[in-house]
Protein backbone atom coordinates (compact mmCIF):
# COMPACT_ATOMS: atom_id res chain seq x y z
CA UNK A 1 -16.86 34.73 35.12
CA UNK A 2 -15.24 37.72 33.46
CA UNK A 3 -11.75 35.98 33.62
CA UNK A 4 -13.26 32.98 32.17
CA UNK A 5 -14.80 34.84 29.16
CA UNK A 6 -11.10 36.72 28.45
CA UNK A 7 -9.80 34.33 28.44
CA UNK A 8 -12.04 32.36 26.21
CA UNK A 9 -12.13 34.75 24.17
CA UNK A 10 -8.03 34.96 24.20
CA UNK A 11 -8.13 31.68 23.64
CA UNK A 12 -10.26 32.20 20.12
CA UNK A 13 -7.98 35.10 19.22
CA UNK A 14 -5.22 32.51 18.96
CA UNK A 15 -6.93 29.86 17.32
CA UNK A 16 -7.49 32.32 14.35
CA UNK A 17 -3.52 33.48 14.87
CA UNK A 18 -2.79 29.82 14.53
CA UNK A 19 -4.67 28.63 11.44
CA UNK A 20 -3.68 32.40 9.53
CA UNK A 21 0.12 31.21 10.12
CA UNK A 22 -0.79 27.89 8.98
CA UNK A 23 -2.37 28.91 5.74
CA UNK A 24 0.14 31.55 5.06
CA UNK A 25 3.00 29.19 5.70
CA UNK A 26 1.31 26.61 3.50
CA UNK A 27 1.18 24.14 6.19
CA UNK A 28 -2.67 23.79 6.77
CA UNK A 29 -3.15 20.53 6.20
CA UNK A 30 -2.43 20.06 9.48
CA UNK A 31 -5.66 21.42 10.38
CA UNK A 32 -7.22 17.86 8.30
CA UNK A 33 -4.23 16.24 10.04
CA UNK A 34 -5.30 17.03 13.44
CA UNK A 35 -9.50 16.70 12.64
CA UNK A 36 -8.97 13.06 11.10
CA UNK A 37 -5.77 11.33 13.22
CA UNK A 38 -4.94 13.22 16.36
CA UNK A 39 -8.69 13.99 17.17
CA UNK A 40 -9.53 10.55 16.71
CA UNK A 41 -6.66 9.38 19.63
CA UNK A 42 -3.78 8.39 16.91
CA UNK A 43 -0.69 9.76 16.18
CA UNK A 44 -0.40 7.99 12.65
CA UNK A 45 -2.45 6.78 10.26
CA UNK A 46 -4.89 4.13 11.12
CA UNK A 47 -6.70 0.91 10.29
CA UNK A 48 -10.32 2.83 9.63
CA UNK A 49 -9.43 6.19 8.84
CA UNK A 50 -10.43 5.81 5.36
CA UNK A 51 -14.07 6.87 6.81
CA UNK A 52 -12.24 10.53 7.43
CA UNK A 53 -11.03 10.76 3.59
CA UNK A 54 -12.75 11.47 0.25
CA UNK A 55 -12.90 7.80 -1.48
CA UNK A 56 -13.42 6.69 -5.24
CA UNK A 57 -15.98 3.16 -5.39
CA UNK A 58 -14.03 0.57 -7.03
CA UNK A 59 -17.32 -1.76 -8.39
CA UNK A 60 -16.58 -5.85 -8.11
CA UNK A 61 -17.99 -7.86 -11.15
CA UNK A 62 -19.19 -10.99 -10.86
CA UNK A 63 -17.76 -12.25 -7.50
CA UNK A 64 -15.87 -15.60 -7.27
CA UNK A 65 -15.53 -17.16 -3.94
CA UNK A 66 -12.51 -18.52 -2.11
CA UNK A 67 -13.39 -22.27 -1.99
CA UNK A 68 -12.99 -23.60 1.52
CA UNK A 69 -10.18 -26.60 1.44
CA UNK A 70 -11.00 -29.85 2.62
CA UNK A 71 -9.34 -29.62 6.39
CA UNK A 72 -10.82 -25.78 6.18
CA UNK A 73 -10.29 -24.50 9.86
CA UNK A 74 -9.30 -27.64 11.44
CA UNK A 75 -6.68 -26.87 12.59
CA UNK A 76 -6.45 -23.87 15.72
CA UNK A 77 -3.78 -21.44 15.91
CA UNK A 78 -0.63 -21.73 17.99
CA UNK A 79 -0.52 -20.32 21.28
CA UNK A 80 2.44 -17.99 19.84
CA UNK A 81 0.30 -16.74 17.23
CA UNK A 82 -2.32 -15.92 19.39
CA UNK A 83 0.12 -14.12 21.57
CA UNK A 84 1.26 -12.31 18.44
CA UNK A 85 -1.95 -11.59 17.20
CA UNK A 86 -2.85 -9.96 20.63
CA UNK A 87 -0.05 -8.31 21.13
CA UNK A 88 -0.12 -6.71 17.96
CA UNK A 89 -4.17 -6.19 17.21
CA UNK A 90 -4.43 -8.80 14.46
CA UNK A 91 -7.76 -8.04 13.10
CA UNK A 92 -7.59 -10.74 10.19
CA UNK A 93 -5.40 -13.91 9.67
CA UNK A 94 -5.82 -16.13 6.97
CA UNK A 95 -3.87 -19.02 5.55
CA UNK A 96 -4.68 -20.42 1.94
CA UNK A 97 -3.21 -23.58 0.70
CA UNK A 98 -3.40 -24.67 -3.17
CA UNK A 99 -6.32 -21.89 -3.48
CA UNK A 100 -8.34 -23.09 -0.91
CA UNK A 101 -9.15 -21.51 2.37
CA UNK A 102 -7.58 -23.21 4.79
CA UNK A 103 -7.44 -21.25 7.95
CA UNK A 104 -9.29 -17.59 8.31
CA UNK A 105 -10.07 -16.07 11.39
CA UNK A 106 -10.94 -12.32 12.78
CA UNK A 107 -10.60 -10.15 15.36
CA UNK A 108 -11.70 -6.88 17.35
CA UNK A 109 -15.16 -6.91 16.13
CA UNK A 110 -13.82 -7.47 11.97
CA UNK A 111 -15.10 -10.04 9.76
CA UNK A 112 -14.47 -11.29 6.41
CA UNK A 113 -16.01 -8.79 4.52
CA UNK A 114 -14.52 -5.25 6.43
CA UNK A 115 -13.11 -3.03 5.46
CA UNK A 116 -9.39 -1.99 6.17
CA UNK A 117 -6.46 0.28 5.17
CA UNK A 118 -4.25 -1.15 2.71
CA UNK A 119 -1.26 1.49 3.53
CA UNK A 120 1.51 0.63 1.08
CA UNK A 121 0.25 -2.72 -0.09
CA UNK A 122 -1.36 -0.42 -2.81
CA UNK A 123 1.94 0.11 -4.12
CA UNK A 124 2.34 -3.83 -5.16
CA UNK A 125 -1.18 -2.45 -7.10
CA UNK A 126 0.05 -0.16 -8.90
CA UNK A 127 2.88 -1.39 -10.28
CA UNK A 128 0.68 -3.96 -11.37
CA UNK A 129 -1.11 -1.55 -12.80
CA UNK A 130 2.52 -0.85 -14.72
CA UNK A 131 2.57 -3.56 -15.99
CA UNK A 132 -0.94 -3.53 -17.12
CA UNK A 133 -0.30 0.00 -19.02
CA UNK A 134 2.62 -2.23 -20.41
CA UNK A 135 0.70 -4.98 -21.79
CA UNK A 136 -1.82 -2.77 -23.21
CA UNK A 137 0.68 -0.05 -24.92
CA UNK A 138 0.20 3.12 -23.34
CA UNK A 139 3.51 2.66 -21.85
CA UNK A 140 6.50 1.35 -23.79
CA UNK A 141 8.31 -0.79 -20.87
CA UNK A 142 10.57 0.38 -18.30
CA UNK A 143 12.93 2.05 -19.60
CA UNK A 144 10.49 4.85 -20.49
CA UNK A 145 11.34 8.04 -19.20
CA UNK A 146 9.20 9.55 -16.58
CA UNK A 147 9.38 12.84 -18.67
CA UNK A 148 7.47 11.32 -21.63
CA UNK A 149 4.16 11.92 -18.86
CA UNK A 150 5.65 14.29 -16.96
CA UNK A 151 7.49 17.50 -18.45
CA UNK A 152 8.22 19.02 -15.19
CA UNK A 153 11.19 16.27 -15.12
CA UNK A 154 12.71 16.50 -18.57
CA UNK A 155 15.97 18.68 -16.95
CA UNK A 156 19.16 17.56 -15.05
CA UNK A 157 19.16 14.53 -13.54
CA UNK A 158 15.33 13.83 -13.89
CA UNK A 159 15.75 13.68 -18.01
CA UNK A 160 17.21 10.61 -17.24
CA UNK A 161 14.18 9.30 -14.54
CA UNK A 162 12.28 6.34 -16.00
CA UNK A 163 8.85 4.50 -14.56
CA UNK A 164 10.97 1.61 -13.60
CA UNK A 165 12.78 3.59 -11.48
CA UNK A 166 9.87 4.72 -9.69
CA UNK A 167 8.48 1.15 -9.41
CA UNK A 168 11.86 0.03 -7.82
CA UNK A 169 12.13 2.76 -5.54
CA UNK A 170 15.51 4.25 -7.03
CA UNK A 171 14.74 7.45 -8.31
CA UNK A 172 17.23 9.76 -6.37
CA UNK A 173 14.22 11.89 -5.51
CA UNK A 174 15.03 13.80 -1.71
CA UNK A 175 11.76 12.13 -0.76
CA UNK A 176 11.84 12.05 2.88
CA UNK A 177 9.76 8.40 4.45
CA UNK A 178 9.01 9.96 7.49
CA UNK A 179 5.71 9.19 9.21
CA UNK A 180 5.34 10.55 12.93
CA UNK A 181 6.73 13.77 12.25
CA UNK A 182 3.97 16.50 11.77
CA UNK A 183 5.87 18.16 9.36
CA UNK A 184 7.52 15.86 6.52
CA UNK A 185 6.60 15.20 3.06
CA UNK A 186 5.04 12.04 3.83
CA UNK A 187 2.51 13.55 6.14
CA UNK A 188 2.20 16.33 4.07
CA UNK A 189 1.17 14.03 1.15
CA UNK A 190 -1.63 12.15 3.62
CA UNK A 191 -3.47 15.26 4.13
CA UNK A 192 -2.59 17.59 1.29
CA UNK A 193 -6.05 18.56 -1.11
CA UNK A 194 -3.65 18.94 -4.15
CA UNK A 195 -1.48 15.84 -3.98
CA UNK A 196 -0.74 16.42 -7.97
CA UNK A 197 0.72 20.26 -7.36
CA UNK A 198 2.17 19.26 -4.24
CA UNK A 199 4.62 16.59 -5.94
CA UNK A 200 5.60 18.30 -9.05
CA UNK A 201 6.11 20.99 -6.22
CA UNK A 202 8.40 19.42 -3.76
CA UNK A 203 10.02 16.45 -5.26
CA UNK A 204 13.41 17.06 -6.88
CA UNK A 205 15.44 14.60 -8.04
CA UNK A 206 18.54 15.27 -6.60
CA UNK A 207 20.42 12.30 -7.43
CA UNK A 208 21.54 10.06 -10.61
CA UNK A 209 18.31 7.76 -10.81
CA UNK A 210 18.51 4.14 -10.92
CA UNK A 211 21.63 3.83 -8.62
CA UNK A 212 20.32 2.37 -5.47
CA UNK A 213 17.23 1.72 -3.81
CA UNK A 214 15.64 4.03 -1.23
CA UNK A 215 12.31 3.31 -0.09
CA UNK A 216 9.99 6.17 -1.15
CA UNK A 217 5.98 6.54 -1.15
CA UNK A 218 6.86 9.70 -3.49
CA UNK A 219 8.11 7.43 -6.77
CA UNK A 220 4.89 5.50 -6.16
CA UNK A 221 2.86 8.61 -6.16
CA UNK A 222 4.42 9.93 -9.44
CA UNK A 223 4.17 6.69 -10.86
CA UNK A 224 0.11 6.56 -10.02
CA UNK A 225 0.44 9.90 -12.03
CA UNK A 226 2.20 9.11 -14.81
CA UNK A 227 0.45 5.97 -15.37
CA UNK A 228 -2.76 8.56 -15.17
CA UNK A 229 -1.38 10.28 -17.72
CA UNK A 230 -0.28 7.47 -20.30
CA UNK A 231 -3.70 5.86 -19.99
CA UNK A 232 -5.83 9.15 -19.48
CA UNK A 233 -7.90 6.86 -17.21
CA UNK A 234 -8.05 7.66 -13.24
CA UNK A 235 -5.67 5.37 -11.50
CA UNK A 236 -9.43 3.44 -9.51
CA UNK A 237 -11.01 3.50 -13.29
CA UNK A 238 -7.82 1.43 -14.15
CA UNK A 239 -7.65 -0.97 -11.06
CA UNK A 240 -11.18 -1.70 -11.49
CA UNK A 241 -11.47 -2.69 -14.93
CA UNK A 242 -7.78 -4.48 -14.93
CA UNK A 243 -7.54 -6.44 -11.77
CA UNK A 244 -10.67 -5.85 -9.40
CA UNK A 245 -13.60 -7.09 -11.65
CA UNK A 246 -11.30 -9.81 -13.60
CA UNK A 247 -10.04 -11.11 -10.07
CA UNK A 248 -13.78 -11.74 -8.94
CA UNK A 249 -13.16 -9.71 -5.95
CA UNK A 250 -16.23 -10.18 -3.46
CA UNK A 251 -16.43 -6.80 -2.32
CA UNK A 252 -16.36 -3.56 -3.62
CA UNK A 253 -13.63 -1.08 -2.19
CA UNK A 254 -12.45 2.05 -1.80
CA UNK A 255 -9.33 4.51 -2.93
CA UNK A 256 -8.49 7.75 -1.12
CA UNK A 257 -8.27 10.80 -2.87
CA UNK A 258 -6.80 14.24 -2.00
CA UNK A 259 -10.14 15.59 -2.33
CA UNK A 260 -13.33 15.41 -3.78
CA UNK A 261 -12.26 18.94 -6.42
CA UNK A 262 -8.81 17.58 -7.21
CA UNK A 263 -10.13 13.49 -7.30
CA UNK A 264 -6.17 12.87 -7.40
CA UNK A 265 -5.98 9.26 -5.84
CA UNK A 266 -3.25 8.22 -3.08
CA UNK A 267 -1.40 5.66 -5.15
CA UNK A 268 1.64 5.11 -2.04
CA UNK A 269 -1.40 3.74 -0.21
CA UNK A 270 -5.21 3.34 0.80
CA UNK A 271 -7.05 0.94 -0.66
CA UNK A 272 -9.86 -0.05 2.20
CA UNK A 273 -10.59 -3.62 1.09
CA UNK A 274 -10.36 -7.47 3.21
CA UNK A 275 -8.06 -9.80 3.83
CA UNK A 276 -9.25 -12.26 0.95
CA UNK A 277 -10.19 -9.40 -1.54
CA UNK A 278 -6.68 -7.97 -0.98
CA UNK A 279 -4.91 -12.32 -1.23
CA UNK A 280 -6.77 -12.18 -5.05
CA UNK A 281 -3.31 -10.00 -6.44
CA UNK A 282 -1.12 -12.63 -4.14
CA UNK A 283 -2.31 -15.11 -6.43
CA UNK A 284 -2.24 -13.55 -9.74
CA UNK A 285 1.82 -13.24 -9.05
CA UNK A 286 2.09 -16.68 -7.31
CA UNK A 287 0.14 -18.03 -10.92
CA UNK A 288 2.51 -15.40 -13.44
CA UNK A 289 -0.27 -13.10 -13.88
CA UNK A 290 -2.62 -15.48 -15.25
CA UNK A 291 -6.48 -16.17 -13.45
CA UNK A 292 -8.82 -18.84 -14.38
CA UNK A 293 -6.24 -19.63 -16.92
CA UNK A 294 -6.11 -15.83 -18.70
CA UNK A 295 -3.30 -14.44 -19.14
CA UNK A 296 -4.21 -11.30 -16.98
CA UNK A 297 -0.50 -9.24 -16.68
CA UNK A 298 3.05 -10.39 -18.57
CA UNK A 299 4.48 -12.97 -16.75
CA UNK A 300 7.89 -11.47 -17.95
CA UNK A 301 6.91 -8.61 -16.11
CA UNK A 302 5.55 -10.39 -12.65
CA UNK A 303 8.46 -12.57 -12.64
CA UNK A 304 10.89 -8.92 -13.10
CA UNK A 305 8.62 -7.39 -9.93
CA UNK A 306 9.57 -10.19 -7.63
CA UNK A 307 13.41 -10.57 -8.64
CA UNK A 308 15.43 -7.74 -6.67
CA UNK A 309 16.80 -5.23 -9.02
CA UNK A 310 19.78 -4.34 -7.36
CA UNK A 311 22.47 -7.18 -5.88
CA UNK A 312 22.91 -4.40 -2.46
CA UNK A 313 19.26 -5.03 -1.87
CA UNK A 314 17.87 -8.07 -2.23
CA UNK A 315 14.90 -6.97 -0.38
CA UNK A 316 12.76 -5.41 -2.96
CA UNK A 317 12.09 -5.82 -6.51
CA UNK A 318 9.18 -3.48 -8.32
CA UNK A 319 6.55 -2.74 -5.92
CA UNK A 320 7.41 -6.20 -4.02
CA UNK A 321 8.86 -6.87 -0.95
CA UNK A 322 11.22 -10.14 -0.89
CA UNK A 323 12.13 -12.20 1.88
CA UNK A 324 13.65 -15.68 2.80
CA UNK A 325 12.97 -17.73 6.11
CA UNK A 326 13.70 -21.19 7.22
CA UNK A 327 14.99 -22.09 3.36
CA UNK A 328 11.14 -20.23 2.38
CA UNK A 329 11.45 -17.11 -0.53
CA UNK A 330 8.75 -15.53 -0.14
CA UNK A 331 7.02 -12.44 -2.01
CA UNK A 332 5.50 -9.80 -0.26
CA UNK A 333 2.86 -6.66 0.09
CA UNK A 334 3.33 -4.63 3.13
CA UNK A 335 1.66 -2.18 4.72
CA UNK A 336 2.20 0.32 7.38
CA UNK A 337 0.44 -1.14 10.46
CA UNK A 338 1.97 -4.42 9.68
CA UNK A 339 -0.36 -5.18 6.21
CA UNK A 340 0.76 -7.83 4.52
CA UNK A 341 -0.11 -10.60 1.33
CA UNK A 342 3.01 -13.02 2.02
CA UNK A 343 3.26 -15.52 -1.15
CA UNK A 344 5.69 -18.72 -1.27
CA UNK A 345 4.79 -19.81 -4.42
CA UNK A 346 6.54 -23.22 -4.22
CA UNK A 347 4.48 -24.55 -1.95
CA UNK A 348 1.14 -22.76 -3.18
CA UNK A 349 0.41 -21.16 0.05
CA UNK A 350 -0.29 -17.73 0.83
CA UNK A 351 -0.83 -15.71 4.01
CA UNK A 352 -2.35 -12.67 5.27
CA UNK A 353 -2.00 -10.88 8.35
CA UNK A 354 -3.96 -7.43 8.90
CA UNK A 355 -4.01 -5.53 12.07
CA UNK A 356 -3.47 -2.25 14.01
CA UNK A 357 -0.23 -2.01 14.58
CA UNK A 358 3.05 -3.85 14.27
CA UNK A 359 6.39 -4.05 16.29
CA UNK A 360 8.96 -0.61 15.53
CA UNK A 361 11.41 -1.09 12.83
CA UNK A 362 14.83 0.38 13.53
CA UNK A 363 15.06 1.09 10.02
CA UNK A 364 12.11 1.41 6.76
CA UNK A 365 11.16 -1.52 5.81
CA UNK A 366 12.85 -4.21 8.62
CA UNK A 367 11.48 -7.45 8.40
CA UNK A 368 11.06 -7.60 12.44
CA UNK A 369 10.02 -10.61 14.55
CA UNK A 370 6.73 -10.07 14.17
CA UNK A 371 6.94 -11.33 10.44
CA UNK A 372 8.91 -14.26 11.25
CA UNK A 373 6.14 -15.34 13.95
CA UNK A 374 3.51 -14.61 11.28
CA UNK A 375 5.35 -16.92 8.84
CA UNK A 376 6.53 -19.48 11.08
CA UNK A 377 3.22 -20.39 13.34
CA UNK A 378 0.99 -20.07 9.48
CA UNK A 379 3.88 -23.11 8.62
CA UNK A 380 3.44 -24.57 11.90
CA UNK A 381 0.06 -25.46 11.91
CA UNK A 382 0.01 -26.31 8.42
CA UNK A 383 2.42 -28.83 9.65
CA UNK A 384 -0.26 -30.83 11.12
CA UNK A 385 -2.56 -30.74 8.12
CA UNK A 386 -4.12 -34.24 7.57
């Protein structure tokens, strides 16, 4: 029994060791790290760890249904997809053709109206939210430079940083897009109570901006800042009075925040909202920013977000994935766990796929087989649409 108290009691001496070293080294947000993820049997981020977080309510207005199309559910799922889906912890699949509902159904215990992490499809958001500031004047277009907001880049290479940089993920920051590691910026930036101080802190641009595209929550972090700044409204105050309550969004939903004292909000991710709350901004781009015939955002400026902005990578645009399958373009919000709003606006139809995880990428941002299934089996049963 004495051995077992030492060595308890060992045990608490290093406990205390560890989390001085971590405050002292400025790494204790580890200790939220390992409370909310690791604690909870993940290694990443995951699907309903939003509950873990501070949030900010963003309200819904006046709600205005999906209608359900005409041949609404008639048609089952391939047995690919379901393998997919199983494989991969689908939690919500929906298909909608011409506005309609045309195919929805939900997994694991979800419905229609739970909640989920958005991961990066926030970042389609806020550059929405760009364009918004745009539209309204606080910002002057995209050419504006960063350090109009943000004086902490107004020297070297970051004089020259604008907000369309950020948007199109060039701004020759040494962001770092790692997110298993314990100890990069990215994780850091998850579970960090002073996201603001943090990124004036760490990220340097280190690099002419607007040269290439490198895939980087960071420039959509600074972005959610400067837009902060231009419109002196918080970045949820912004999203719910631009596109959440004009959308007729059925649900209310949720933004992280660093923290509760700092109320900074996460603006490279984690907006908890459904599949067809979350299909609402699909369609605003798919219709050139208008709704209910409104002219809600430029349609100069949502045609710009889903044209790639540089010839060497004609897989992103400004805060938009892009994609082409089976003759198909397609535009596209993506998440982390395999999140994603997938628009062909040709055809009218868009789908979306949420879920807890999603087959490894060799490389940030891959386009791996699990998208083409996703794609392909949505087009295959459509195929036999009466």
């Amino acid at each position: 029994m004495k051995q077992i108290k030492k060595a308890l009691k060992w045990l608490a001496v290093l406990l205390v060791l560890l989390v001085i070293a971590l405050y002292v080294t400025n790494t204790d947000y580890l200790i939220k790290a390992v409370k909310n993820i690791y604690l909870n049997g993940h290694t990443t981020a995951f699907l309903e760890d939003y509950k873990n977080f501070d949030n900010q309510v963003i309200k819904n207005g006046t709600p205005q249904p999906w209608p359900n199309h005409k041949n609404y559910n008639k048609v089952k799922e391939t047995d690919i997809l379901t393998h997919a889906n199983n494989t991969y912890s689908t939690i919500a699949f929906v298909i909608i053709k011409n506005d309609s509902i045309w195919f929805e159904k939900y997994y694991d215990g979800f419905n229609e109206n739970s909640k989920s992490n958005s991961f990066s499809m926030a970042k389609s958001y806020v550059t929405g939210l760009l364009g918004k500031a745009i539209m309204d004047g606080y910002i002057k277009s995209l050419n504006q430079p960063v350090c109009d907001f943000l004086p902490e880049y107004c020297d070297g290479l970051a004089s020259t940083l604008t907000v369309g940089d950020l948007s199109s993920m060039a701004s020759g920051s040494n962001w770092d897009e790692a997110y298993y590691s314990p100890f990069s910026i990215t994780t850091r930036a998850y579970f960090d109570d002073d996201l603001k101080t943090m990124i004036l802190d760490k990220v340097k641009v280190v690099e002419q901006p607007g040269q290439y595209f490198k895939y980087a929550s960071g420039d959509t972090q600074m972005l959610g800042m400067v837009i902060e700044k231009a419109t002196g409204k918080k970045l949820y105050e912004y999203l719910e009075d631009s596109f959440w309550k004009p959308l007729g969004c059925e649900n209310e939903t949720l933004w992280q925040v660093d923290s509760e004292a700092n109320d900074m909000v996460k603006a490279y991710c984690c907006i908890a909202s459904n599949a067809k709350d979350f299909a609402r901004f699909g369609k605003l781009y798919k219709d050139y920013g208008k709704w209910n015939g409104k002219q809600i955002l430029d349609s100069t400026f949502v045609s710009i977000s889903v044209t790639p902005r540089f010839t060497e990578s004609p897989q992103y645009g400004y805060g938009w994935w892009l994609y082409e399958k089976n003759g198909k373009s397609f535009f596209i919000m993506r998440g982390h766990l395999g999140q994603m709003v997938i628009v062909d606006r040709p055809n009218n139809i868009i789908v979306v796929r949420l879920g807890h995880k999603r087959m490894p990428q060799t490389f940030i941002g891959e386009f791996a087989e699990d998208v083409d299934v996703y794609i392909e089996e949505a087009y295959n049963m459509l195929a036999h649409d009466q």
